[in-house]
C-alpha atoms as a PDB file:
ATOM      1  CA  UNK A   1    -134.914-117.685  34.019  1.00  0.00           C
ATOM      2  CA  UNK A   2    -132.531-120.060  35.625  1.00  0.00           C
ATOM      3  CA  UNK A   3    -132.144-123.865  35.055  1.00  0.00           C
ATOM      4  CA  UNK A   4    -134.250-126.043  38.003  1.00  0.00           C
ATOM      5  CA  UNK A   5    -133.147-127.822  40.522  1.00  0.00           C
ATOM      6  CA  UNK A   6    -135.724-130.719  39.019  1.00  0.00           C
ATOM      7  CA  UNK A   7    -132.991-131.160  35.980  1.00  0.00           C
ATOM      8  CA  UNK A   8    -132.589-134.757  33.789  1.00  0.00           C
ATOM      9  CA  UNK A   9    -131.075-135.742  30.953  1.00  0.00           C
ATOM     10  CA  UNK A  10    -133.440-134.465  27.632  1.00  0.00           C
ATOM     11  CA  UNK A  11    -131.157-135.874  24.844  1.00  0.00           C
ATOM     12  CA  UNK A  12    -128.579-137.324  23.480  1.00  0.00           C
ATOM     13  CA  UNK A  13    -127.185-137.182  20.383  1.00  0.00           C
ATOM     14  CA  UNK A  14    -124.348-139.134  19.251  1.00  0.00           C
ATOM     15  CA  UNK A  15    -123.184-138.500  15.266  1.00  0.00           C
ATOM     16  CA  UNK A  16    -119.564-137.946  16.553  1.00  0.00           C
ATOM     17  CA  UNK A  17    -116.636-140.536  15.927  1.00  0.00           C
ATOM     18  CA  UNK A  18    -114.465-138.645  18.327  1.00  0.00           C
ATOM     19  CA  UNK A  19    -114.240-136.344  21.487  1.00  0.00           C
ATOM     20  CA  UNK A  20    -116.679-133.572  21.571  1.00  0.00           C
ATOM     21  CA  UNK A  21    -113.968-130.931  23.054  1.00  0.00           C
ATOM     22  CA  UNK A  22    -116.450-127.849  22.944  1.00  0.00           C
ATOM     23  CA  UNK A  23    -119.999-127.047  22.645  1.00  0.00           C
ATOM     24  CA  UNK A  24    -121.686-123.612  21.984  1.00  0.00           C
ATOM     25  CA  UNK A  25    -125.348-121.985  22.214  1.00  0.00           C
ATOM     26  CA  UNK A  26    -126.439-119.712  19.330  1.00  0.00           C
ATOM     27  CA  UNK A  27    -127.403-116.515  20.575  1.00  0.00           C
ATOM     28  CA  UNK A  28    -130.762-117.075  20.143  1.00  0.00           C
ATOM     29  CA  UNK A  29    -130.698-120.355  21.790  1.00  0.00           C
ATOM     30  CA  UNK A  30    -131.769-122.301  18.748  1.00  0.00           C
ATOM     31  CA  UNK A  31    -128.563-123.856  17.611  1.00  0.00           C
ATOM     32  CA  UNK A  32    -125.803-126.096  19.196  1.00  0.00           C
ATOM     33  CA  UNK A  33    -122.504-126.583  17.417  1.00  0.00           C
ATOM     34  CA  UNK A  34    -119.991-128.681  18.801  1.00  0.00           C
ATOM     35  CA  UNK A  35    -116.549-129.070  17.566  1.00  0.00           C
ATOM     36  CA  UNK A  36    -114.886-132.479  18.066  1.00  0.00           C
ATOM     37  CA  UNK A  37    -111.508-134.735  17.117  1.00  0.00           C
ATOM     38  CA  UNK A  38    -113.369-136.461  14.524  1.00  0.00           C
ATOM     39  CA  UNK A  39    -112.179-133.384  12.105  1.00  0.00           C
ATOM     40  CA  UNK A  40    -115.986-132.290  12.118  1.00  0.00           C
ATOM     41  CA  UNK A  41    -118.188-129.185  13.291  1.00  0.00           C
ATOM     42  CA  UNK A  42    -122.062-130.491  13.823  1.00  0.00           C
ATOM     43  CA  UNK A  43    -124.620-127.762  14.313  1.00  0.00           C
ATOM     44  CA  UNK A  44    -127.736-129.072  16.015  1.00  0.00           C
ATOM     45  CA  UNK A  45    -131.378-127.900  16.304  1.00  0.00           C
ATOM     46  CA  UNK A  46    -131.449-127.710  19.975  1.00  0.00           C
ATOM     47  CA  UNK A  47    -135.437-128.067  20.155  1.00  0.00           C
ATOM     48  CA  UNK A  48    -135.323-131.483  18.229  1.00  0.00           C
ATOM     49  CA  UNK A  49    -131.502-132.650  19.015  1.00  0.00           C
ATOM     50  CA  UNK A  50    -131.752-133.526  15.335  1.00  0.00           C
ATOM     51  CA  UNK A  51    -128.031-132.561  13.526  1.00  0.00           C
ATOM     52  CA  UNK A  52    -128.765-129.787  10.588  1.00  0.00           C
ATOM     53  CA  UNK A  53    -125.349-130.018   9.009  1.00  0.00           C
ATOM     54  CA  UNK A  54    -121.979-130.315   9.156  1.00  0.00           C
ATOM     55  CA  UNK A  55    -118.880-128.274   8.978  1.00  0.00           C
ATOM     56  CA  UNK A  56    -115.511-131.499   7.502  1.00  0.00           C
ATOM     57  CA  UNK A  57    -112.141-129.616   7.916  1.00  0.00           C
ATOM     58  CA  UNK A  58    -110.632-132.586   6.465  1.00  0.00           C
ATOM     59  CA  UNK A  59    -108.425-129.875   4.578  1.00  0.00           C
ATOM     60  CA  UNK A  60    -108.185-127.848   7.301  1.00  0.00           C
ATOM     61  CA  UNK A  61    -108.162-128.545  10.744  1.00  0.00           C
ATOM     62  CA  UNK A  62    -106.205-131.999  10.293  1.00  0.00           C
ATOM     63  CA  UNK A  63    -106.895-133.860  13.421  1.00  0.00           C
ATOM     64  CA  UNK A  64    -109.839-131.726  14.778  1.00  0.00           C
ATOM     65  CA  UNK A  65    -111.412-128.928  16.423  1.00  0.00           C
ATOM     66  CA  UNK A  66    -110.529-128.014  19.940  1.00  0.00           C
ATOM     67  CA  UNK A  67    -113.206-124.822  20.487  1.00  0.00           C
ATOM     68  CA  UNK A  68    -116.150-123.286  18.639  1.00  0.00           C
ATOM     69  CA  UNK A  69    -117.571-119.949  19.326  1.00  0.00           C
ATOM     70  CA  UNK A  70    -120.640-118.250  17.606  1.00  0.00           C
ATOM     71  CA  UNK A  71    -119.923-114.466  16.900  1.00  0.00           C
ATOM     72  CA  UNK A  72    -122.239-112.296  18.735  1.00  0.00           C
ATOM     73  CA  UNK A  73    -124.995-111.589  16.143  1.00  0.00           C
ATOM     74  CA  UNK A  74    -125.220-115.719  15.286  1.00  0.00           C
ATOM     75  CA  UNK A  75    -124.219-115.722  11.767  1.00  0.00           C
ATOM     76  CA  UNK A  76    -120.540-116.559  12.146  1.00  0.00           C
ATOM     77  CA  UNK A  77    -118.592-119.288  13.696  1.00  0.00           C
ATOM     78  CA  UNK A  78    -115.048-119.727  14.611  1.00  0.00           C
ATOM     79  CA  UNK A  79    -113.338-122.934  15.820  1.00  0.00           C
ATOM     80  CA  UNK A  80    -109.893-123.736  16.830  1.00  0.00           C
ATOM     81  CA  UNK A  81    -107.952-126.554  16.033  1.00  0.00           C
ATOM     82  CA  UNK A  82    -105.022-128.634  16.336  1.00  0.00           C
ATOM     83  CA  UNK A  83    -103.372-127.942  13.001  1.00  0.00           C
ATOM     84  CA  UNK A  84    -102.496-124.420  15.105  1.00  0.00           C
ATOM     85  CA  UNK A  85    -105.264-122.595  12.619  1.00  0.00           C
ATOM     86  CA  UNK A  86    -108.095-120.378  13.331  1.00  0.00           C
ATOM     87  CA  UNK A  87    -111.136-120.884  10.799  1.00  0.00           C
ATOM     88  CA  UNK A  88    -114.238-118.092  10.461  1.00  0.00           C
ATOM     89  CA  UNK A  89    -117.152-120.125   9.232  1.00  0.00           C
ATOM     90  CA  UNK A  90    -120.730-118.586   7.227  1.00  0.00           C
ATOM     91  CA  UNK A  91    -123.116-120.167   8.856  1.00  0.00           C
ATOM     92  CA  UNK A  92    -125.715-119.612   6.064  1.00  0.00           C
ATOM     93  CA  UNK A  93    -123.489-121.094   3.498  1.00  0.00           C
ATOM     94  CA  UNK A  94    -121.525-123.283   5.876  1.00  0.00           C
ATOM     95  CA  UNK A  95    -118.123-121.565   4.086  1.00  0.00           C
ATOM     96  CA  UNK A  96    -115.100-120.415   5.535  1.00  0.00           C
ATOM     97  CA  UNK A  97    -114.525-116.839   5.713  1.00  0.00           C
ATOM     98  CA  UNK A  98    -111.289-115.870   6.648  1.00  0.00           C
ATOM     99  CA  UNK A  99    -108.295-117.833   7.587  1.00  0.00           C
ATOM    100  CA  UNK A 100    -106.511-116.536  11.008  1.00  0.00           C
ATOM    101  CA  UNK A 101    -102.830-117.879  10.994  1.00  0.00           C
ATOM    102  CA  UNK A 102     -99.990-117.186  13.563  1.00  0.00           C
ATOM    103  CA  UNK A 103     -99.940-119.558  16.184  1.00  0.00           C
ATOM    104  CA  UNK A 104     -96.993-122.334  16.004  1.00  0.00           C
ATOM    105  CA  UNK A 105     -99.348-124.941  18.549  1.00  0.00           C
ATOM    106  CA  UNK A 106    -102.454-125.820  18.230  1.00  0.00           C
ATOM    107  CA  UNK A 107    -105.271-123.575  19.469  1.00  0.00           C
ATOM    108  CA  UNK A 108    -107.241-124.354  22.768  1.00  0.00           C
ATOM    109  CA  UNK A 109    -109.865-121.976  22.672  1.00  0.00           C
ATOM    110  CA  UNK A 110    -111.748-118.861  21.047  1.00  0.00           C
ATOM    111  CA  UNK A 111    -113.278-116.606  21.754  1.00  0.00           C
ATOM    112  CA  UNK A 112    -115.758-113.432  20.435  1.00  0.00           C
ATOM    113  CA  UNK A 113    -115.533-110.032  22.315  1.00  0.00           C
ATOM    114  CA  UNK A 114    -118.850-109.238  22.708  1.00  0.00           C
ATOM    115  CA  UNK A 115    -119.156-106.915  20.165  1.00  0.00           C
ATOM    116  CA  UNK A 116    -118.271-109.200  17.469  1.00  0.00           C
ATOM    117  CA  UNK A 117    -115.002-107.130  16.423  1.00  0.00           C
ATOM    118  CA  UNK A 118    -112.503-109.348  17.959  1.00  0.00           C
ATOM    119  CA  UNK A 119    -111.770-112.385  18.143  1.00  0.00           C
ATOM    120  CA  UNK A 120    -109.321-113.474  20.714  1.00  0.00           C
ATOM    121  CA  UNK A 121    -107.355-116.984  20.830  1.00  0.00           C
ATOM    122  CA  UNK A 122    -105.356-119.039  23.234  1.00  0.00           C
ATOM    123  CA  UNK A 123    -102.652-121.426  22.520  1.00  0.00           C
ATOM    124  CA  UNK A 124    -100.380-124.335  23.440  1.00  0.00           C
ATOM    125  CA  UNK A 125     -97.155-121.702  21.610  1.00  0.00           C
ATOM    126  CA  UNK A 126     -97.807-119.754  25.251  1.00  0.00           C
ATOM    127  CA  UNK A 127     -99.580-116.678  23.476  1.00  0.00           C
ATOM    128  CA  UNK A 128    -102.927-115.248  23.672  1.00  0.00           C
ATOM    129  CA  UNK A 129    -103.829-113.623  19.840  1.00  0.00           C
ATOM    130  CA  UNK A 130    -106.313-110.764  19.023  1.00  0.00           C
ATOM    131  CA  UNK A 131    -107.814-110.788  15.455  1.00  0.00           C
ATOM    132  CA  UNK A 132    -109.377-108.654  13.259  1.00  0.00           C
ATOM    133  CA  UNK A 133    -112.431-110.291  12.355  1.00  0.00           C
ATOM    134  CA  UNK A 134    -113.471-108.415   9.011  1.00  0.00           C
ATOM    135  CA  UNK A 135    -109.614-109.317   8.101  1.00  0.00           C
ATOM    136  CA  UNK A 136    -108.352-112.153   9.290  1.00  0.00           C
ATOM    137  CA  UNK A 137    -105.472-109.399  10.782  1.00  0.00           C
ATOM    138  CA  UNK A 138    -103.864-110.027  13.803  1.00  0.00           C
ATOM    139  CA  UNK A 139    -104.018-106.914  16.063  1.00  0.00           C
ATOM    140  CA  UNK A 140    -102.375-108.287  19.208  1.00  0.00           C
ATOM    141  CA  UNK A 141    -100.131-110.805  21.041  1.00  0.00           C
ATOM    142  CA  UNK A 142    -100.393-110.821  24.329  1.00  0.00           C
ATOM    143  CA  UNK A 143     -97.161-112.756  26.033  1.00  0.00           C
ATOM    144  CA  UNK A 144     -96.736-113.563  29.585  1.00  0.00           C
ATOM    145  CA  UNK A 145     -97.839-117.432  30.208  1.00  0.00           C
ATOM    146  CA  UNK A 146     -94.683-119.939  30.709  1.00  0.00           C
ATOM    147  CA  UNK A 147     -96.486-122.738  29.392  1.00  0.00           C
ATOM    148  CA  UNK A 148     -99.710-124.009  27.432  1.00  0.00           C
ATOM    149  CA  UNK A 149    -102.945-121.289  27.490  1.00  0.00           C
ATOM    150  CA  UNK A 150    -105.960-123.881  27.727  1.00  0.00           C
ATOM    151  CA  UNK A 151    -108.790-121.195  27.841  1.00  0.00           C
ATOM    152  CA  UNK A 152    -109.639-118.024  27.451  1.00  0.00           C
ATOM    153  CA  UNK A 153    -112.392-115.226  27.699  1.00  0.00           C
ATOM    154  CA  UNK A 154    -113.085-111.959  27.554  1.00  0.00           C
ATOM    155  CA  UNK A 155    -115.468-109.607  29.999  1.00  0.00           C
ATOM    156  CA  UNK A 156    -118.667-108.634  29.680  1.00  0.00           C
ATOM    157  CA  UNK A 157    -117.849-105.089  28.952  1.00  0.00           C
ATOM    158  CA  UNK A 158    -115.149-106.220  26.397  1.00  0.00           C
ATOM    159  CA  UNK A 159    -112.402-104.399  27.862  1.00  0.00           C
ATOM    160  CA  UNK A 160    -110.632-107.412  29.652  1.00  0.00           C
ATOM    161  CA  UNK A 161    -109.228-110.861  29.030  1.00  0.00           C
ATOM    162  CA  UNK A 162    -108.616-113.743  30.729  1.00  0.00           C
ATOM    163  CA  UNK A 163    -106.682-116.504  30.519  1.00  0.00           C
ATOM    164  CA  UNK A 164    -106.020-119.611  32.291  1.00  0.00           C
ATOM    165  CA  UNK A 165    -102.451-121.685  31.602  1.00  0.00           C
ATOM    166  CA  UNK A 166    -100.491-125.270  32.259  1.00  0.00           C
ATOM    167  CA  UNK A 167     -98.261-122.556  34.149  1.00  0.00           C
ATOM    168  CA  UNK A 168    -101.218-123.330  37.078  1.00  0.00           C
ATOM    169  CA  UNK A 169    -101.528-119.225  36.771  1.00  0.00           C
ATOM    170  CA  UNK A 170    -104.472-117.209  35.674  1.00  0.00           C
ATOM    171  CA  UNK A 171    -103.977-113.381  33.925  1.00  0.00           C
ATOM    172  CA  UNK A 172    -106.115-110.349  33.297  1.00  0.00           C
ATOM    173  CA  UNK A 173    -104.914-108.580  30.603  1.00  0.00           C
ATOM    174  CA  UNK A 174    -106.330-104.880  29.035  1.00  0.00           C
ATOM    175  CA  UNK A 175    -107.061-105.643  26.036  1.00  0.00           C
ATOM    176  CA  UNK A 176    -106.819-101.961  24.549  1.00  0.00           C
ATOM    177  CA  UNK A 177    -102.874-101.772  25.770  1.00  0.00           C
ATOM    178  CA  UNK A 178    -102.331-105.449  25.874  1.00  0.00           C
ATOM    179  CA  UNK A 179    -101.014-104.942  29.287  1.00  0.00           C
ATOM    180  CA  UNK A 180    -100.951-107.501  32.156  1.00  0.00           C
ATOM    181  CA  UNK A 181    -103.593-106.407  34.646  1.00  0.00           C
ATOM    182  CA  UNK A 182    -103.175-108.721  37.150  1.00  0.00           C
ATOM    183  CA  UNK A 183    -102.048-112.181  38.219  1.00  0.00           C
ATOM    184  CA  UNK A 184    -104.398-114.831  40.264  1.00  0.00           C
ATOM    185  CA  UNK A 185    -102.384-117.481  41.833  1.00  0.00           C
ATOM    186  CA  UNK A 186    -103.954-120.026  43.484  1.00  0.00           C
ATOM    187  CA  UNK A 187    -104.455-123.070  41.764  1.00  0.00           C
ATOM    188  CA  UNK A 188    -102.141-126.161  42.828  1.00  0.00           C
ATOM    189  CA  UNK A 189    -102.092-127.495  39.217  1.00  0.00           C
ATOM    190  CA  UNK A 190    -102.812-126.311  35.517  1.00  0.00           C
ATOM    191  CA  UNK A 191    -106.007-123.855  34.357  1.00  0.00           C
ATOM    192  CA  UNK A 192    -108.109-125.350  32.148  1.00  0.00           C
ATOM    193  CA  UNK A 193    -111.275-123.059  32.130  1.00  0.00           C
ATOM    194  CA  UNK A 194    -111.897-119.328  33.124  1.00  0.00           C
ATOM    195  CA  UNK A 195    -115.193-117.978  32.485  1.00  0.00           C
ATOM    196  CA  UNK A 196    -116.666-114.112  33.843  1.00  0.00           C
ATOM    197  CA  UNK A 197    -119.542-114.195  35.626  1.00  0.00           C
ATOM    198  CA  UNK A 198    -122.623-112.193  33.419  1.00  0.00           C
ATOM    199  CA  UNK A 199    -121.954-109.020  35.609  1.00  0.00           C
ATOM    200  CA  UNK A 200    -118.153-109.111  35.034  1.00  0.00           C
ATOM    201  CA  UNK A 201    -116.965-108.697  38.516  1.00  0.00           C
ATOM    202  CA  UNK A 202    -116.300-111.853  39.335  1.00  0.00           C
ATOM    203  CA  UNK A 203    -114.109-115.075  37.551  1.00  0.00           C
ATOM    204  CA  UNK A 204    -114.147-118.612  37.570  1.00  0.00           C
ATOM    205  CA  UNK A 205    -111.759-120.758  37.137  1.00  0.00           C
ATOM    206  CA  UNK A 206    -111.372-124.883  36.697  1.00  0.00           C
ATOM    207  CA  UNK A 207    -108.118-126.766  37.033  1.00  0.00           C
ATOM    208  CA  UNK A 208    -106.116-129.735  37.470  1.00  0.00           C
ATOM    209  CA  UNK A 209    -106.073-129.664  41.229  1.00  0.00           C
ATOM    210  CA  UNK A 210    -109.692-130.439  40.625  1.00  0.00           C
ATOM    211  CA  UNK A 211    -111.293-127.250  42.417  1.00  0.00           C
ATOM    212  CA  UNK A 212    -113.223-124.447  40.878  1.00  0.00           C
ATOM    213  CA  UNK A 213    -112.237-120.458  42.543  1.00  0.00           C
ATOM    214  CA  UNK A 214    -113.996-117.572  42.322  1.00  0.00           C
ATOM    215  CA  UNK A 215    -112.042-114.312  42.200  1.00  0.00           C
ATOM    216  CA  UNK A 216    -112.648-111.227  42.630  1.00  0.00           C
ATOM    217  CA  UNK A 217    -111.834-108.887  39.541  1.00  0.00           C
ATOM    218  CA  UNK A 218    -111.219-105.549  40.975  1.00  0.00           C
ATOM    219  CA  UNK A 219    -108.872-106.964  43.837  1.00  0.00           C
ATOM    220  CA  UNK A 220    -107.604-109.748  42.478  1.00  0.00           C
ATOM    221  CA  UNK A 221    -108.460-111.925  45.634  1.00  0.00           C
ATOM    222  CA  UNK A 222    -109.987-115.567  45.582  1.00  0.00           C
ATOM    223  CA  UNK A 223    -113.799-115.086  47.101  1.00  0.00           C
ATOM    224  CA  UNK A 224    -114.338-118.960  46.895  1.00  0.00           C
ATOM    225  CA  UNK A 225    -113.594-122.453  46.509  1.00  0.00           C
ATOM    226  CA  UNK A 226    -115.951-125.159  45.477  1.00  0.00           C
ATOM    227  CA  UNK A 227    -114.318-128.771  46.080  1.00  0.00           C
ATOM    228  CA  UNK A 228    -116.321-131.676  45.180  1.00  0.00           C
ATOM    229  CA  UNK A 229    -114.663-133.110  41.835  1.00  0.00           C
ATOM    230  CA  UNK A 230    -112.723-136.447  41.914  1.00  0.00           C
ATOM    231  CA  UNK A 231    -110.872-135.540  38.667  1.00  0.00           C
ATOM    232  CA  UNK A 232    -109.863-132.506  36.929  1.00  0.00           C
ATOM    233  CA  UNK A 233    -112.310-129.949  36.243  1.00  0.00           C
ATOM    234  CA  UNK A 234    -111.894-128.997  32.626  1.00  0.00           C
ATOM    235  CA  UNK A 235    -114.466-126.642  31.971  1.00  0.00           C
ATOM    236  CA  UNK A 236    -117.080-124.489  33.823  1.00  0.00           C
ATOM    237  CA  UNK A 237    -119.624-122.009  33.004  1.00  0.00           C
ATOM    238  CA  UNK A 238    -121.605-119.503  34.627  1.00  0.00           C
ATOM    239  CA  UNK A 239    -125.351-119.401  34.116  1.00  0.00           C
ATOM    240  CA  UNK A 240    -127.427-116.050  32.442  1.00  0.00           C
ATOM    241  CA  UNK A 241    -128.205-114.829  35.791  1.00  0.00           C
ATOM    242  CA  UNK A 242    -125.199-115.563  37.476  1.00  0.00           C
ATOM    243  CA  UNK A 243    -126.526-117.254  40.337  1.00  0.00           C
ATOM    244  CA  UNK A 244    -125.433-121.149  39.363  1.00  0.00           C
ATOM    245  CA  UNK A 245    -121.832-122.039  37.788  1.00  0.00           C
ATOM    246  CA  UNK A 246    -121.483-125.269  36.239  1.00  0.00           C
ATOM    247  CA  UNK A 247    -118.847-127.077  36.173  1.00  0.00           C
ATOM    248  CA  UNK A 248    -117.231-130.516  34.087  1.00  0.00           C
ATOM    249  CA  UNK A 249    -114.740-132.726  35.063  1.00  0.00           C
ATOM    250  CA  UNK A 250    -112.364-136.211  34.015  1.00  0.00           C
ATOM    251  CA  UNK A 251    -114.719-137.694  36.658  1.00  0.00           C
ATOM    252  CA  UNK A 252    -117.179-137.699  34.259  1.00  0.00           C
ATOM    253  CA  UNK A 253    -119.696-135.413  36.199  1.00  0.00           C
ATOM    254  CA  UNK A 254    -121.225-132.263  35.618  1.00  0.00           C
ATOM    255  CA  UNK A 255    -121.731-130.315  38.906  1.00  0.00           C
ATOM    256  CA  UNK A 256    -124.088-127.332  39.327  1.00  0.00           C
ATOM    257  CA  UNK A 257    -122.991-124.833  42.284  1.00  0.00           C
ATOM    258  CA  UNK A 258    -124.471-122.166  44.017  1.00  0.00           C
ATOM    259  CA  UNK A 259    -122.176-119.525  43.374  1.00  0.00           C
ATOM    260  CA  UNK A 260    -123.971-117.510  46.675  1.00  0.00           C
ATOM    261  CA  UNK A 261    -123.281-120.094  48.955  1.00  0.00           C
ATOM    262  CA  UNK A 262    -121.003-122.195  47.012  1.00  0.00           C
ATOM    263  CA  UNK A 263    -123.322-125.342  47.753  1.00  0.00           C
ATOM    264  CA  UNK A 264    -123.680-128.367  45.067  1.00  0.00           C
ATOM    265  CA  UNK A 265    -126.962-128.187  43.942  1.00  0.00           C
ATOM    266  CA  UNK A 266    -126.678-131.322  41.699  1.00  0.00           C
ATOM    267  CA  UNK A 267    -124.193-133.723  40.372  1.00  0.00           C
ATOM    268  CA  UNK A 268    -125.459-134.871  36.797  1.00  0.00           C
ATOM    269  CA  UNK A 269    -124.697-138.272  36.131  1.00  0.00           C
ATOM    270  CA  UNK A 270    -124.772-139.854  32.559  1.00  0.00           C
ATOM    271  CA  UNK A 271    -121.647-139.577  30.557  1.00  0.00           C
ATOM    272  CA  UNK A 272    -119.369-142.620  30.832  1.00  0.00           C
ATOM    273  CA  UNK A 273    -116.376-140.510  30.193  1.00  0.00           C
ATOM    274  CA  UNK A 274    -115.093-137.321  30.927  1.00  0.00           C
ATOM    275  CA  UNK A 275    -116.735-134.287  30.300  1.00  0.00           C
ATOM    276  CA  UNK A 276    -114.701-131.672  28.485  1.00  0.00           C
ATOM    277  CA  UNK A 277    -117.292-128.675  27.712  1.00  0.00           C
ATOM    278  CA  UNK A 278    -120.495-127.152  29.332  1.00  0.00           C
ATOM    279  CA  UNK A 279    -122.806-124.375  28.182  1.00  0.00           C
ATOM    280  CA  UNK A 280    -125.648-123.168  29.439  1.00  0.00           C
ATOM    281  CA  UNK A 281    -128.477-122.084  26.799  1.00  0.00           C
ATOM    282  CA  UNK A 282    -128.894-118.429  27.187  1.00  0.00           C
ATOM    283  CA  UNK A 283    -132.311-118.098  28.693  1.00  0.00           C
ATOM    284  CA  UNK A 284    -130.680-120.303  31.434  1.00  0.00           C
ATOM    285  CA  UNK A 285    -133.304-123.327  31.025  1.00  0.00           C
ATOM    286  CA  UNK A 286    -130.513-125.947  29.433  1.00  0.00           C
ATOM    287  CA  UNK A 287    -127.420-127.005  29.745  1.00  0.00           C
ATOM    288  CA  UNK A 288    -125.402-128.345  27.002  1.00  0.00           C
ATOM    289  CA  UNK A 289    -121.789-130.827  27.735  1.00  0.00           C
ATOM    290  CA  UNK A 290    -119.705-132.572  25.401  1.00  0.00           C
ATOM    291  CA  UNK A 291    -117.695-135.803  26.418  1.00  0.00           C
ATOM    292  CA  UNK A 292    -115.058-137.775  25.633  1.00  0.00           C
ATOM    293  CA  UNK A 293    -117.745-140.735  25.419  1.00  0.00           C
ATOM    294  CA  UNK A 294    -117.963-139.134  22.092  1.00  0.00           C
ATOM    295  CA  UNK A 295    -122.197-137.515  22.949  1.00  0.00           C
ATOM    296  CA  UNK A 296    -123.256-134.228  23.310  1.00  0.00           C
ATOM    297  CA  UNK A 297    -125.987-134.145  25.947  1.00  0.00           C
ATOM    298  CA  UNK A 298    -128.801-131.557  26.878  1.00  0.00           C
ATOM    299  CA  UNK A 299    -129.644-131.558  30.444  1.00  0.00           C
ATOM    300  CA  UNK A 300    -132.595-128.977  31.979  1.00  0.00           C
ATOM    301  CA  UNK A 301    -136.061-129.428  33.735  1.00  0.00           C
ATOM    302  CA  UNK A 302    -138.227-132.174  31.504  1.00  0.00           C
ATOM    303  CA  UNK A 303    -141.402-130.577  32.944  1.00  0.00           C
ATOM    304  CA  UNK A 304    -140.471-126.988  30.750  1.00  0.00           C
ATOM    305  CA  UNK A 305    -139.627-129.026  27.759  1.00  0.00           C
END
């Protein structure tokens, strides 16, 4: 299924005191966890937008979380956050697991290869990390980037990684050798978001210059370039079926493309302040954004709700 073009706000839920920097579907689709400033995780029942509990890292993650990211098989979360640590999180007993430390900035993103082995992490120390999830072990530091990582993820298939840096540059690295595949240059201004599409032969990428690019994986070659944004685009995300990439942006919008044609097929309009993550659900029906206006908001077709 993919989302409509018929799509409207379905909820809002506000428990947050801070920015909501990242928001994440459970694999089954029945869970939302969002990691914000406010030095809380909140996982959400995504039919009832009613909070089920939440994750303090008063102790841990001093001034917040910058990304969550459920493992593959649901029953883990990691988050990243600005006191440079990475935190593995039982989501049955809401505990933490295993401590990942390394990184001497804070940590912009993480990320689960898809089968649930690695984790990978980017950060503002230049580096992109690979963990041993059973032990907390780092396996990997991959070193390249002159200047912050902001996101990173890995393909489909598991075998690649990218990553997208305040250097304006975006990599491809092997992740078995930990070797620089390629380099995308393009962008005018810093990389804030890279995402694969579901197939894994294409990436997207947000930035600063506020433009979204497709690129081609096995040639390294821009295919596209969706203009549109007023502000920096901060985070995108393609949908299940690969046909629609969203995208969210400092101009407070969320913008759904046509990654065919690379038309707008609709500019959703609610949050009074930027948006700084987007997910779509995985059946494709919802989208999910979290804002600096402090709300996480589900967005989708009212008629299939």
């Amino acid at each position: 299924m993919n989302i409509s073009h018929n799509i409207h706000e379905l909820k809002k839920m506000e428990n947050h005191d801070h920015w909501v920097q990242s928001v994440c579907f459970s694999p089954d689709g029945s869970t939302l966890a969002s990691g914000s400033l406010d030095d809380s995780i909140r996982l959400w029942d995504v039919k009832t937008g009613l909070q089920k509990y939440k994750l303090e890292g008063y102790e841990y993650h001093e001034q917040g979380f910058n990304s969550v990211c459920f493992s593959p098989d649901g029953i883990q979360l990691a988050s990243g956050g600005t006191d440079n640590f990475i935190r593995l999180w039982d989501l049955k007993t809401g505990e933490e697991i295993v401590q990942f430390s390394g990184h001497k900035s804070q940590v912009s993103s993480v990320s689960f290869s898809p089968d649930g082995i690695k984790l990978a992490s980017g950060s503002g120390d230049k580096s992109i990390r690979l963990w041993d999830v059973k032990t907390g072990q780092q396996k990997a530091k991959f070193e390249g980037h002159s200047d912050r990582v902001w996101s990173i993820c890995f393909s489909p298939d598991g075998t690649a990684l990218a990553s997208g840096s305040d250097d304006n540059s975006i990599f491809l690295w092997d992740v078995n050798t930990g070797q620089k595949k390629d380099k995308l240059n393009g962008h005018d201004d810093s990389v804030y978001s890279v995402c694969f599409s579901p197939d894994g032969t294409t990436l997207a990428s947000g930035s600063g210059d506020k433009s979204i690019r497709l690129w081609d994986i096995k040639t390294g070659q821009q295919k596209a370039k969706f203009d549109g944004h007023s502000n920096i685009v901060v985070s995108i995300c393609f949908s299940p079926d690969g046909t629609t990439l969203a995208s969210g942006s400092y101009d407070n919008s969320i913008r759904l493309w046509d990654v065919k044609t690379g038309q707008q097929k609709a500019n959703l309009d609610g949050h009074s302040e930027r948006v700084l993550s987007i997910c779509f659900s995985p059946d494709g029906t919802m989208l999910a954004s979290g804002s600096g206006d402090q709300s996480i908001r589900f967005w989708g077709d009212k008629s299939e709700k």
